[in-house]
PDB file of N, CA and C in Angstrom:
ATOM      1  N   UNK A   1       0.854  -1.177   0.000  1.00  0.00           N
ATOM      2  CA  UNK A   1       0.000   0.000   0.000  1.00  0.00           C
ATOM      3  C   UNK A   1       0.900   1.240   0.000  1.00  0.00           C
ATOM      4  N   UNK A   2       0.014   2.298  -0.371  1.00  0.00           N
ATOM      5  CA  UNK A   2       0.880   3.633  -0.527  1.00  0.00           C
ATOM      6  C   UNK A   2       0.435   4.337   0.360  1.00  0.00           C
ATOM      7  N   UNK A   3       2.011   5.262   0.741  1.00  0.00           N
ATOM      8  CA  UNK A   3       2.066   5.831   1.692  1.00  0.00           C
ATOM      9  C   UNK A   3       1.067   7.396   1.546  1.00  0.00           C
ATOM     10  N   UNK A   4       1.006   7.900   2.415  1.00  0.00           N
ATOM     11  CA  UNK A   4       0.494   9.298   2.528  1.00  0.00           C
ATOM     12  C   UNK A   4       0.820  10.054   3.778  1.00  0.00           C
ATOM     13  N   UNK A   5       0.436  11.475   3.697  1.00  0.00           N
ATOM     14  CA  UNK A   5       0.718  12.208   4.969  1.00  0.00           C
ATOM     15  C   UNK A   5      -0.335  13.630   4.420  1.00  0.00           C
ATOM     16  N   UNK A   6      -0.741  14.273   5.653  1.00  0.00           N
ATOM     17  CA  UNK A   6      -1.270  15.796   5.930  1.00  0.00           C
ATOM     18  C   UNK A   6      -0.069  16.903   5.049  1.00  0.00           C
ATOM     19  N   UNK A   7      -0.229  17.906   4.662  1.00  0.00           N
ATOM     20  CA  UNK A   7       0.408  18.978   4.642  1.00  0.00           C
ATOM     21  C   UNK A   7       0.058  19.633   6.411  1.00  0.00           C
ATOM     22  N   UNK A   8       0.799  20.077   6.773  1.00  0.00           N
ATOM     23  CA  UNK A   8       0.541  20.833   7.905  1.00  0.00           C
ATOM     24  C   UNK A   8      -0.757  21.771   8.085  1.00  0.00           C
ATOM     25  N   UNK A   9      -0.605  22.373   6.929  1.00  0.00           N
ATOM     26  CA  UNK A   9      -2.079  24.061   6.784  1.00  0.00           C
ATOM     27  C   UNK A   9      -3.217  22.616   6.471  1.00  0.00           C
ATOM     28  N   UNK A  10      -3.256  21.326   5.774  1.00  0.00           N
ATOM     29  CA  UNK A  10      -4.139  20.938   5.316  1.00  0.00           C
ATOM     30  C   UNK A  10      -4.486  20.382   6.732  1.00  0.00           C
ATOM     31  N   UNK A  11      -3.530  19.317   7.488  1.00  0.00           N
ATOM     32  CA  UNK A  11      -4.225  18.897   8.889  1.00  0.00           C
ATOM     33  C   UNK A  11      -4.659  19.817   9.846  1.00  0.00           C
ATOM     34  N   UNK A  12      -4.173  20.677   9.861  1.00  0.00           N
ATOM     35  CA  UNK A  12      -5.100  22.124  10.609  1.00  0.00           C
ATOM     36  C   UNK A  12      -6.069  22.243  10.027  1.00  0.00           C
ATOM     37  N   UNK A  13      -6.515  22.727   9.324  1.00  0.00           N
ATOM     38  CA  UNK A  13      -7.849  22.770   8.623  1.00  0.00           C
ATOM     39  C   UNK A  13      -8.992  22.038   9.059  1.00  0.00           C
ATOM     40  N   UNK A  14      -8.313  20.340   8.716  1.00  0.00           N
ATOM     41  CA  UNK A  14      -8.801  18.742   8.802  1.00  0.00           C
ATOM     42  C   UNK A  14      -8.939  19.246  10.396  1.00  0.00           C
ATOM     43  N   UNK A  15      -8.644  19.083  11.654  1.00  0.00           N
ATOM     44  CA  UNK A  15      -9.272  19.848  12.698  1.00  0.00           C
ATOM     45  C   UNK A  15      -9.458  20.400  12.917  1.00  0.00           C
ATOM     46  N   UNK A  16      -9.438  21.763  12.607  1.00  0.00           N
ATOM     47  CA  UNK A  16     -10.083  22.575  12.746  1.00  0.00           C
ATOM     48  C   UNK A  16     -11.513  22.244  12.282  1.00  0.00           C
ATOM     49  N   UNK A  17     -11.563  21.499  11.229  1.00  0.00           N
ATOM     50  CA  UNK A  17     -13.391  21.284  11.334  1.00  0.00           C
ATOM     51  C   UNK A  17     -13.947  20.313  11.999  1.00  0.00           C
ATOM     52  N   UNK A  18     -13.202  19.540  12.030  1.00  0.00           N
ATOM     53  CA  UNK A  18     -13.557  18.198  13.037  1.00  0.00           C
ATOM     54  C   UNK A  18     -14.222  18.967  14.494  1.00  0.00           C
ATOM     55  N   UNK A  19     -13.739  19.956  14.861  1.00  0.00           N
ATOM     56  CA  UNK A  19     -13.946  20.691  16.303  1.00  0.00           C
ATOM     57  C   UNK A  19     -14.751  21.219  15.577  1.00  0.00           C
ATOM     58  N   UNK A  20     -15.119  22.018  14.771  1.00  0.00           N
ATOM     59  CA  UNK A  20     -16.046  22.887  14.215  1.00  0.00           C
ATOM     60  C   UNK A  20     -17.497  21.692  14.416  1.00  0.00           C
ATOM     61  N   UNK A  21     -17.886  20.636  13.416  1.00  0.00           N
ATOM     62  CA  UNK A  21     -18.195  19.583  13.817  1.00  0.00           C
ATOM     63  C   UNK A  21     -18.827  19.137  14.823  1.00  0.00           C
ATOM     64  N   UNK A  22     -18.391  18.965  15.495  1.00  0.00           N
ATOM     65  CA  UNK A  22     -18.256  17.979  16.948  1.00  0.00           C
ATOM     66  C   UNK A  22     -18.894  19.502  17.778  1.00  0.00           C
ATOM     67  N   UNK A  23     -18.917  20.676  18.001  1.00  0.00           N
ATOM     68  CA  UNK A  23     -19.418  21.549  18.424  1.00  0.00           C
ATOM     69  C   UNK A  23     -21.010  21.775  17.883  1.00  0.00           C
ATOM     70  N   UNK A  24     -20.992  21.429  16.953  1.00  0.00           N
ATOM     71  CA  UNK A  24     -22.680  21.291  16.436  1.00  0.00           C
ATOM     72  C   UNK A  24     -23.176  20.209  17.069  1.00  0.00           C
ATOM     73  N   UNK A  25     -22.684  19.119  16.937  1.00  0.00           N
ATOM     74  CA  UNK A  25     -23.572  17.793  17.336  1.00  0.00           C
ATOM     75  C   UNK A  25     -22.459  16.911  17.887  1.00  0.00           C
ATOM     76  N   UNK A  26     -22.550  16.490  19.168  1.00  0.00           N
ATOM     77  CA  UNK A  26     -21.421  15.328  19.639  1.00  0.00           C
ATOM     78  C   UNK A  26     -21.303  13.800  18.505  1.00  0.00           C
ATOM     79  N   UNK A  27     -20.561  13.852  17.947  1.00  0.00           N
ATOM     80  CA  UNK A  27     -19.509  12.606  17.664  1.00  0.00           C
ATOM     81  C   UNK A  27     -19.657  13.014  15.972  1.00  0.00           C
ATOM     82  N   UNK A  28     -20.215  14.179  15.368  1.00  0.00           N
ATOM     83  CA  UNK A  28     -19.990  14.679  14.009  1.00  0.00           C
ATOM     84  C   UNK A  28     -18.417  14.708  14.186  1.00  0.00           C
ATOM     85  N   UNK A  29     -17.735  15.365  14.518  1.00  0.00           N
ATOM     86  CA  UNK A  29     -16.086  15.771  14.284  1.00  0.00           C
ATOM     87  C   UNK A  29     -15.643  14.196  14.108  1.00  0.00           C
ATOM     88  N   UNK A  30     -16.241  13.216  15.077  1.00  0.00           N
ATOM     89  CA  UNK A  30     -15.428  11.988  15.050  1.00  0.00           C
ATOM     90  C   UNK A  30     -16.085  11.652  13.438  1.00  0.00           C
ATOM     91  N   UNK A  31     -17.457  11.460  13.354  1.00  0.00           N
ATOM     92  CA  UNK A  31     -17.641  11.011  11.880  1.00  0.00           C
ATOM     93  C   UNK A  31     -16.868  11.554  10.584  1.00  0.00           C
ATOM     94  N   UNK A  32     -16.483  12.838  11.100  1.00  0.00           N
ATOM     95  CA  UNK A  32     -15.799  13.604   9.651  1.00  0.00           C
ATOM     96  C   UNK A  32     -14.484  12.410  10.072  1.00  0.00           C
ATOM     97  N   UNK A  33     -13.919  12.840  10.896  1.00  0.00           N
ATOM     98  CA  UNK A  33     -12.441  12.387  11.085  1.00  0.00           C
ATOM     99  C   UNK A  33     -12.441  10.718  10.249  1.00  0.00           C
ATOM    100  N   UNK A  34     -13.667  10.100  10.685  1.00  0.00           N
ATOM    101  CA  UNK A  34     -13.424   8.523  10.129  1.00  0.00           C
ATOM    102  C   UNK A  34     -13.824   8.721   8.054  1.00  0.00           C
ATOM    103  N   UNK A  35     -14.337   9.577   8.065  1.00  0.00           N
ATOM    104  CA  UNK A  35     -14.639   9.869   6.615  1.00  0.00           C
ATOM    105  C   UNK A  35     -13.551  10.047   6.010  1.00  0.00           C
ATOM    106  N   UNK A  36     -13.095  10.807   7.000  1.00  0.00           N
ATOM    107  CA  UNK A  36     -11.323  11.373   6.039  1.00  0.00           C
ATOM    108  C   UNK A  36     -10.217   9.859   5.965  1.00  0.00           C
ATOM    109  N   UNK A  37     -10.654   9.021   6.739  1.00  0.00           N
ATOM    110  CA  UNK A  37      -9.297   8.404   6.959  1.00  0.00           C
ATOM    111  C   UNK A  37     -10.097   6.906   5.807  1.00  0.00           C
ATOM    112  N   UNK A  38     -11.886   6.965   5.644  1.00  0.00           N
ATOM    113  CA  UNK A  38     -11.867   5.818   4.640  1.00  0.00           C
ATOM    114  C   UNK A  38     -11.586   6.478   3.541  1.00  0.00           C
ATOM    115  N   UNK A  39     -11.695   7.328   3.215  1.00  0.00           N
ATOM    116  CA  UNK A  39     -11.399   7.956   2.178  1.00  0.00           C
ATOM    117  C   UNK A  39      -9.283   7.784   2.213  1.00  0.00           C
ATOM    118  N   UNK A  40      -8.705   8.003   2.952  1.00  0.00           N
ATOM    119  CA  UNK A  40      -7.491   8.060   2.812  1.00  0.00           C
ATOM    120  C   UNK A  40      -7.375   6.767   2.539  1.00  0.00           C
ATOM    121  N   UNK A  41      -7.849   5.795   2.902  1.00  0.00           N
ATOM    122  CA  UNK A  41      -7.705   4.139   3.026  1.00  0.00           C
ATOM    123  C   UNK A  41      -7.780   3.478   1.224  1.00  0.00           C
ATOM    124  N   UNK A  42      -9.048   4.111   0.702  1.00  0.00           N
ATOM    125  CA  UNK A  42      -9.651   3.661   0.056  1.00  0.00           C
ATOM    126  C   UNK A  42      -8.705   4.375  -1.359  1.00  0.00           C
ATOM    127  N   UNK A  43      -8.054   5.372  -0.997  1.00  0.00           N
ATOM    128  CA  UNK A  43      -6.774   6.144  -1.948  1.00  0.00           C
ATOM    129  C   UNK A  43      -6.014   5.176  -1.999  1.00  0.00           C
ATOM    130  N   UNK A  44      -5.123   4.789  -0.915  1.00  0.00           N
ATOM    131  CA  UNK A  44      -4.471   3.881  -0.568  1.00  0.00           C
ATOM    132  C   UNK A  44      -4.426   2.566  -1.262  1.00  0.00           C
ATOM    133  N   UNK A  45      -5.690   1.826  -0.995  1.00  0.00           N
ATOM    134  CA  UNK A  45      -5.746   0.595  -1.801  1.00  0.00           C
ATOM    135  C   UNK A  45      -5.923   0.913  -3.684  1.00  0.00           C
ATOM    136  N   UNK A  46      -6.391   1.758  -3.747  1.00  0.00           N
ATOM    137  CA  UNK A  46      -6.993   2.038  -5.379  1.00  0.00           C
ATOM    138  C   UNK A  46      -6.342   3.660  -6.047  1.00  0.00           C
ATOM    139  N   UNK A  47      -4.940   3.286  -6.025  1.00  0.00           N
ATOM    140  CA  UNK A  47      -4.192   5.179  -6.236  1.00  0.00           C
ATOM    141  C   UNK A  47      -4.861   5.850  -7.418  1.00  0.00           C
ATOM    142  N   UNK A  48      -5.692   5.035  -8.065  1.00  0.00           N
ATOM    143  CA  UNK A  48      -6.314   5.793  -9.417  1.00  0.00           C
ATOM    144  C   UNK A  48      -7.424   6.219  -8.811  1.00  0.00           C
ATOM    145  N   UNK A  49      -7.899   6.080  -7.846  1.00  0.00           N
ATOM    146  CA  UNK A  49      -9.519   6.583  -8.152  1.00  0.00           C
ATOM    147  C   UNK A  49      -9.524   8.036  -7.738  1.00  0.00           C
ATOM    148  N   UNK A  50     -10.347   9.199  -7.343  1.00  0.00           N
ATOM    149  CA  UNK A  50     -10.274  10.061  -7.131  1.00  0.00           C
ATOM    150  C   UNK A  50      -9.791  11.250  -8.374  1.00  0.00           C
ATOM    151  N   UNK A  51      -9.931  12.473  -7.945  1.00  0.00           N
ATOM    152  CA  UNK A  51      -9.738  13.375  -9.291  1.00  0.00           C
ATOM    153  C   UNK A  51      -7.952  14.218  -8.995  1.00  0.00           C
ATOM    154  N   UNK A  52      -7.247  13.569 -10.459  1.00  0.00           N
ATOM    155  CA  UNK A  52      -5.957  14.115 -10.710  1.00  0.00           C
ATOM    156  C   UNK A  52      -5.728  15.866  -9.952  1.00  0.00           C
ATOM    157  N   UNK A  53      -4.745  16.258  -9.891  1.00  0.00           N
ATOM    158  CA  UNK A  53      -4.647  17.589  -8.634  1.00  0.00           C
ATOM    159  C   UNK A  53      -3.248  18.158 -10.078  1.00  0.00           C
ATOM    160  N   UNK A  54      -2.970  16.782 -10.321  1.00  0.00           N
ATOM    161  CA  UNK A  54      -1.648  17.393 -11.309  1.00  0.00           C
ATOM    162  C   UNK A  54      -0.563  17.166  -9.937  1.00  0.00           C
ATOM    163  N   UNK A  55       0.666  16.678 -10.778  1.00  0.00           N
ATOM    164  CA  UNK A  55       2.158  16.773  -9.721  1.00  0.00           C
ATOM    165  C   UNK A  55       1.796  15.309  -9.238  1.00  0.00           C
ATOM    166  N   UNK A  56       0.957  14.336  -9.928  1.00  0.00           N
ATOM    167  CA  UNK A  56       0.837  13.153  -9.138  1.00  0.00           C
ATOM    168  C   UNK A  56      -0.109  12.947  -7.831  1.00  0.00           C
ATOM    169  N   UNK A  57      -0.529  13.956  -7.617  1.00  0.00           N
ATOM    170  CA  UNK A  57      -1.637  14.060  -6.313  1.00  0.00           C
ATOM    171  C   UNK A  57      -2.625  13.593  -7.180  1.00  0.00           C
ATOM    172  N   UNK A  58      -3.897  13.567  -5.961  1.00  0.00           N
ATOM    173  CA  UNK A  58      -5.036  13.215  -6.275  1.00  0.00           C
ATOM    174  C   UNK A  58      -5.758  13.290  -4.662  1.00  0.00           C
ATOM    175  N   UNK A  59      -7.360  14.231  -5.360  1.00  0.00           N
ATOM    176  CA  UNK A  59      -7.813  14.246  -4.339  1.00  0.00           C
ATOM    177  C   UNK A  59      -9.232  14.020  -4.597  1.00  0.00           C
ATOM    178  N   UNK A  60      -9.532  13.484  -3.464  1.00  0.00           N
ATOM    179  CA  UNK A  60     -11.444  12.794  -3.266  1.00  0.00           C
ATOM    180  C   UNK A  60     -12.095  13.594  -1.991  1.00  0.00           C
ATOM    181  N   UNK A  61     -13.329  13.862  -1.748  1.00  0.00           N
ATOM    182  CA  UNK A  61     -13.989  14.398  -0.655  1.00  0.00           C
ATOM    183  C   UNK A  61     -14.399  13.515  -0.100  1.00  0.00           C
ATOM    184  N   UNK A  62     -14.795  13.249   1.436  1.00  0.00           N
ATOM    185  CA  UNK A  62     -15.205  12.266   1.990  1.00  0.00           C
ATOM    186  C   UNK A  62     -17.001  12.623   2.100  1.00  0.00           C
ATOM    187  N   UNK A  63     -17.663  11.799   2.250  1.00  0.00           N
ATOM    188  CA  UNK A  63     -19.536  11.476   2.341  1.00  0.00           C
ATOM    189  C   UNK A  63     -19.312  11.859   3.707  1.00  0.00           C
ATOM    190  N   UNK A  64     -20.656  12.460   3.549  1.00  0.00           N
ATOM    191  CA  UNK A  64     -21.192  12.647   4.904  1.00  0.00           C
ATOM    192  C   UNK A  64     -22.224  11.403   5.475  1.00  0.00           C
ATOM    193  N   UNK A  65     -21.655  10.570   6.369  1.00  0.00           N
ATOM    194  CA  UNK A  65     -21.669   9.454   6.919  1.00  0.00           C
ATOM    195  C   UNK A  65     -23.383   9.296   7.880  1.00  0.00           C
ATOM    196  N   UNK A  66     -23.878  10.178   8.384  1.00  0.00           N
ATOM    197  CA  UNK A  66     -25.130  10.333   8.669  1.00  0.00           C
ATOM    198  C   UNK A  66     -25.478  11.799   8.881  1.00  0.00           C
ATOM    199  N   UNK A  67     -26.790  12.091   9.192  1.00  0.00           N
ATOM    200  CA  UNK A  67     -27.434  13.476   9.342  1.00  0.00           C
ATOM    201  C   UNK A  67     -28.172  13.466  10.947  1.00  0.00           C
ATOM    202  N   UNK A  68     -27.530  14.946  10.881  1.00  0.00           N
ATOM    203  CA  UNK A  68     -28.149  15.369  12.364  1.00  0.00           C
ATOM    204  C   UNK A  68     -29.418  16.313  12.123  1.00  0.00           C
TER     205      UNK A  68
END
């Protein structure tokens, strides 16, 4: 499997909404957080899927996992 990592400004962000989140409704921040990481998973196993960024990146948005 392939590796990955945060940019710094991008994992700030990535919590910063998770808290944003999780301040509306208890365990939203945790649902974003697990969205982000099947989504990182699912990069991982399948490096083509998702939309080209250019420079070899590639990026996908994660589903919103249920509604409050």
């Amino acid at each position: 499997m392939i590796g990955y990592r945060f940019l710094p400004p991008a994992e700030t962000e990535m919590i910063e909404a998770a808290v944003f989140y999780e301040a509306k409704s208890e365990g939203l921040g945790l649902d974003f957080l697990d969205g982000v990481q099947h989504v990182v998973d699912t990069l991982r196993e399948h490096p083509r899927l998702g939309q080209s960024v250019g420079g070899g990146f590639r990026q996908a948005v994660p589903r919103a996992s249920r509604s409050r």
